[in-house]
C-alpha atoms as a PDB file:
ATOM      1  CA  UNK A   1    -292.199-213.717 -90.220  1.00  0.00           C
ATOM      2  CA  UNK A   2    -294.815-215.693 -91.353  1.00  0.00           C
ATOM      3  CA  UNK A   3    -296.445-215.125 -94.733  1.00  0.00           C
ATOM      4  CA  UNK A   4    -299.775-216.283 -96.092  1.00  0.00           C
ATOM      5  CA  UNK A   5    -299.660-216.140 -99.776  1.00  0.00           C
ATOM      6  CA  UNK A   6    -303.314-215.834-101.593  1.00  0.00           C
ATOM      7  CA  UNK A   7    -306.093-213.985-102.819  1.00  0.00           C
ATOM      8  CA  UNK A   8    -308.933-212.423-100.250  1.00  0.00           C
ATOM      9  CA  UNK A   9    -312.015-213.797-101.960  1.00  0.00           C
ATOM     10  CA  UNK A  10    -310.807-217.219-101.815  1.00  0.00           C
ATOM     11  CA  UNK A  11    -313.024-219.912 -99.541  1.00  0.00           C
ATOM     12  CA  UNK A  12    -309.792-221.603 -98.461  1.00  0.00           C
ATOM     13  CA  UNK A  13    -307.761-218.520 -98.408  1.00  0.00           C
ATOM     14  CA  UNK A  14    -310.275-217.198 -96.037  1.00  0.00           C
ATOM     15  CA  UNK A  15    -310.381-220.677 -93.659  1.00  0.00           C
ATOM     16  CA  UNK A  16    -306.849-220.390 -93.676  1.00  0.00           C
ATOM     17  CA  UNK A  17    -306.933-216.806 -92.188  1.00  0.00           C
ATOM     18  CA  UNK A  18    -309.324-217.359 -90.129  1.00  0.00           C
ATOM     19  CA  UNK A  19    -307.697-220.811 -88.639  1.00  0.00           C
ATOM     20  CA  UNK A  20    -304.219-218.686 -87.797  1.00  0.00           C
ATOM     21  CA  UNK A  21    -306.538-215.791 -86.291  1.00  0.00           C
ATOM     22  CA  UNK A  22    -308.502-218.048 -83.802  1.00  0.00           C
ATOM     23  CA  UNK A  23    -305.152-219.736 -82.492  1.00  0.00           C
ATOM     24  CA  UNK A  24    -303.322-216.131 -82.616  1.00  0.00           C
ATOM     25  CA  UNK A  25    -300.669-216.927 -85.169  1.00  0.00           C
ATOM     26  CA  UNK A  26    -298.858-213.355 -86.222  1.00  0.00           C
ATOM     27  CA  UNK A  27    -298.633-213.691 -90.136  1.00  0.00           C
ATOM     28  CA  UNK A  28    -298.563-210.929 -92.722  1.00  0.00           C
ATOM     29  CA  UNK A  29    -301.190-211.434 -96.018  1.00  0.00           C
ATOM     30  CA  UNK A  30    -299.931-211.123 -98.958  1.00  0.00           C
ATOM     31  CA  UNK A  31    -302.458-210.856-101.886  1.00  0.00           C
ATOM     32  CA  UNK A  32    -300.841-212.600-105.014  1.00  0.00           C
ATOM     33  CA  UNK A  33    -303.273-210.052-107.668  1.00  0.00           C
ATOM     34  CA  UNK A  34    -302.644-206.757-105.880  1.00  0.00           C
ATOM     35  CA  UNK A  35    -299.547-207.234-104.346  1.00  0.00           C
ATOM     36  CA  UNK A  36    -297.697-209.455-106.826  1.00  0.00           C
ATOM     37  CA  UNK A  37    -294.878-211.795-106.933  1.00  0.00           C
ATOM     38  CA  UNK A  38    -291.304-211.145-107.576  1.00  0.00           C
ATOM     39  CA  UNK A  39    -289.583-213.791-110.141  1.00  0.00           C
ATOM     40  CA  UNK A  40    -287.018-214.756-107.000  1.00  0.00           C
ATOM     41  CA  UNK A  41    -289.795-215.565-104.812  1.00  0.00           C
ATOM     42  CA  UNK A  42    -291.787-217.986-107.588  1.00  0.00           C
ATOM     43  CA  UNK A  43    -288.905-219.575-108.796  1.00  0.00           C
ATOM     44  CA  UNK A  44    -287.605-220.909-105.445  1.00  0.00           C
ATOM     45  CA  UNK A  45    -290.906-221.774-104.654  1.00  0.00           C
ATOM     46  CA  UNK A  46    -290.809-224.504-107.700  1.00  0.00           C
ATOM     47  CA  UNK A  47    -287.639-225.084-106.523  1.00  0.00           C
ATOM     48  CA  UNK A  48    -288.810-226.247-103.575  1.00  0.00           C
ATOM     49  CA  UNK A  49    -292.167-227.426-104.257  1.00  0.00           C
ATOM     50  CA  UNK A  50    -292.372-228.377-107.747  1.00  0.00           C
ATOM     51  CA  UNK A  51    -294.248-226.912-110.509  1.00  0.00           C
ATOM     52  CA  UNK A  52    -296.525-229.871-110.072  1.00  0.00           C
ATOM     53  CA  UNK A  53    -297.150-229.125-106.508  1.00  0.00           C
ATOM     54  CA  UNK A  54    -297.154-225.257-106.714  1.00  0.00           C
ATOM     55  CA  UNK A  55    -299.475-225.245-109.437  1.00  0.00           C
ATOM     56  CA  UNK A  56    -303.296-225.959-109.284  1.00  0.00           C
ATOM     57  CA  UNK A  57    -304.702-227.849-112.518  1.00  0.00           C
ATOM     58  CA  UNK A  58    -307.691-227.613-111.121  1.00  0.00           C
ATOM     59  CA  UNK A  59    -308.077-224.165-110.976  1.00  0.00           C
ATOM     60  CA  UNK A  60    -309.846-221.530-114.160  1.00  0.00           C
ATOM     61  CA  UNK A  61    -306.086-220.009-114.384  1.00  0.00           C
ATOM     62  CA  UNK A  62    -304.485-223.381-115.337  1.00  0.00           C
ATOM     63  CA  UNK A  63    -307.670-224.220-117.870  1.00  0.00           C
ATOM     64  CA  UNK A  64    -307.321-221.124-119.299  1.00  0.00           C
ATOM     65  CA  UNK A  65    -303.906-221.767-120.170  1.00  0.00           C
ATOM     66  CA  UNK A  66    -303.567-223.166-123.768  1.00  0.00           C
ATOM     67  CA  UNK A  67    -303.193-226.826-124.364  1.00  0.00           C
ATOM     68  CA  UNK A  68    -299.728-226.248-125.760  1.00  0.00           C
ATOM     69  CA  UNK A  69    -298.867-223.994-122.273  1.00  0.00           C
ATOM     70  CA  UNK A  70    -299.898-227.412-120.358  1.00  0.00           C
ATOM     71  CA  UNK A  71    -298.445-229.729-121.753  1.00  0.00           C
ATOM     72  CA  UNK A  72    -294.895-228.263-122.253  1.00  0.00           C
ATOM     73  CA  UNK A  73    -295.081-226.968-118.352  1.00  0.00           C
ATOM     74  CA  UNK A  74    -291.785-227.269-116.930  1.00  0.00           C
ATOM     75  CA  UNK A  75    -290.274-225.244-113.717  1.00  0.00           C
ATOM     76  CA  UNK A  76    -289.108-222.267-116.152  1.00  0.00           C
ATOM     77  CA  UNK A  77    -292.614-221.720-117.752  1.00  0.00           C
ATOM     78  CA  UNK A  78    -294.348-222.997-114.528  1.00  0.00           C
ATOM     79  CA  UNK A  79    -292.238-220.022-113.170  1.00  0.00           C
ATOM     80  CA  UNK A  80    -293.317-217.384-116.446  1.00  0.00           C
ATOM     81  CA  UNK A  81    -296.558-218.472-115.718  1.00  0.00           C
ATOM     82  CA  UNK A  82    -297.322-218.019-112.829  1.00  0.00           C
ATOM     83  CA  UNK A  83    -295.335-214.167-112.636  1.00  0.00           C
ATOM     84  CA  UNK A  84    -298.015-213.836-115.549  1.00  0.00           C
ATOM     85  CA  UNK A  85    -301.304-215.288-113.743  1.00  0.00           C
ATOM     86  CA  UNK A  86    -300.515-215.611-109.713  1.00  0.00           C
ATOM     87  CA  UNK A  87    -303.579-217.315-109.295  1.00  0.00           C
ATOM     88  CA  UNK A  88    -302.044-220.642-110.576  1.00  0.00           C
ATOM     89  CA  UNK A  89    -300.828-221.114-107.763  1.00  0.00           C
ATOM     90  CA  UNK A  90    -302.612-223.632-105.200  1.00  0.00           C
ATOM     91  CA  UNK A  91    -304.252-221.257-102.383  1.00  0.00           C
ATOM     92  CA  UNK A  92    -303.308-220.467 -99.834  1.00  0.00           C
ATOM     93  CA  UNK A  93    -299.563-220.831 -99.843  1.00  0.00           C
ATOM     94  CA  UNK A  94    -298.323-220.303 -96.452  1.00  0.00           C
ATOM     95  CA  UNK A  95    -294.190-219.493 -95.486  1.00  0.00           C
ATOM     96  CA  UNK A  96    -293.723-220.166 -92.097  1.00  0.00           C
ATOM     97  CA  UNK A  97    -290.174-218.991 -93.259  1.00  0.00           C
ATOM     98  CA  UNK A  98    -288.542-222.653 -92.513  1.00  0.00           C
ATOM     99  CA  UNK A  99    -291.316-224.505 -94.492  1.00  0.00           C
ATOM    100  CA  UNK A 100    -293.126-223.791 -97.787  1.00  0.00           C
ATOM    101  CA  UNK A 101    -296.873-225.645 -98.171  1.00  0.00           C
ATOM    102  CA  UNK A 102    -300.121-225.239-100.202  1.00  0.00           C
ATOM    103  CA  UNK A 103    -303.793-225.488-100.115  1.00  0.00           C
ATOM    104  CA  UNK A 104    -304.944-225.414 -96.290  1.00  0.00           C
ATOM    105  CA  UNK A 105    -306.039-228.218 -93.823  1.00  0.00           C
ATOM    106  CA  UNK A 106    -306.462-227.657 -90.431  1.00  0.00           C
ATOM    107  CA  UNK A 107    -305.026-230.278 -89.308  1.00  0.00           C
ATOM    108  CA  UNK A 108    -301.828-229.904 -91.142  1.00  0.00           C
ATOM    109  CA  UNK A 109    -301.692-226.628 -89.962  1.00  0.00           C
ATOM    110  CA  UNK A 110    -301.771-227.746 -86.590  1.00  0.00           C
ATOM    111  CA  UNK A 111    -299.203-230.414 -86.570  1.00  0.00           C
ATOM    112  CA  UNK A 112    -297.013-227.973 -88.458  1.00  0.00           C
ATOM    113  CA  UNK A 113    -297.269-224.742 -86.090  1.00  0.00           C
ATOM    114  CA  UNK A 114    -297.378-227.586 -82.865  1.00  0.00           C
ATOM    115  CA  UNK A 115    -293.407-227.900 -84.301  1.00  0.00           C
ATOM    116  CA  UNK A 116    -292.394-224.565 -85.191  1.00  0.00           C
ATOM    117  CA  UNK A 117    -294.759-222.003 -82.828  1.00  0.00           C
ATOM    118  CA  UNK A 118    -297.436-223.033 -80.663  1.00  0.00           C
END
């Protein structure tokens, strides 16, 4: 099953959906705010990705985080973190449930589903 990880008033979030809609991709959306994120989940995600990778520093969640909080990240506080604010994470984070990847492109998306289910 394939999972798209985000929040719904995202801009990217949104061209992701709509991108897997138009080429009828069956994926479940999972809102990070309302329908959280278990400590399993986000920790093998920065296992896999990297806190550096999983987490957007560009983003109002990861300036709101104290200076200290930033500079001491490390995959066990990227991991607290983001189990405390979900939307540190870079949007959308899609789980094609063989591949992990964030932030949306279209044509990543396309090479990527041209290998696994288009």
């Amino acid at each position: 099953m394939i999972t798209l990880y985000g929040i719904k008033n995202c801009d990217t979030v949104q061209k992701a959906r709509r991108w897997l809609d138009d080429h009828h991709i069956d994926y479940h959306f999972h809102d990070v705010r309302e329908d959280g994120l278990s400590q399993a989940q986000v920790a093998l995600w920065v296992s896999e990705l990297g806190w550096e990778n999983l987490i957007n520093k560009r983003s109002t969640s990861w300036k709101a985080l104290s200076p200290a909080q930033r500079e001491g990240m490390d995959n066990a506080s990227a991991v607290a973190a983001v189990l405390e604010q979900p939307t540190l994470i870079k949007r959308p984070l899609l789980d094609t449930g063989q591949e992990r990847r964030t932030g949306f492109k279209a044509d990543d998306y396309q090479a990527l589903f041209s290998r696994h289910t288009l």
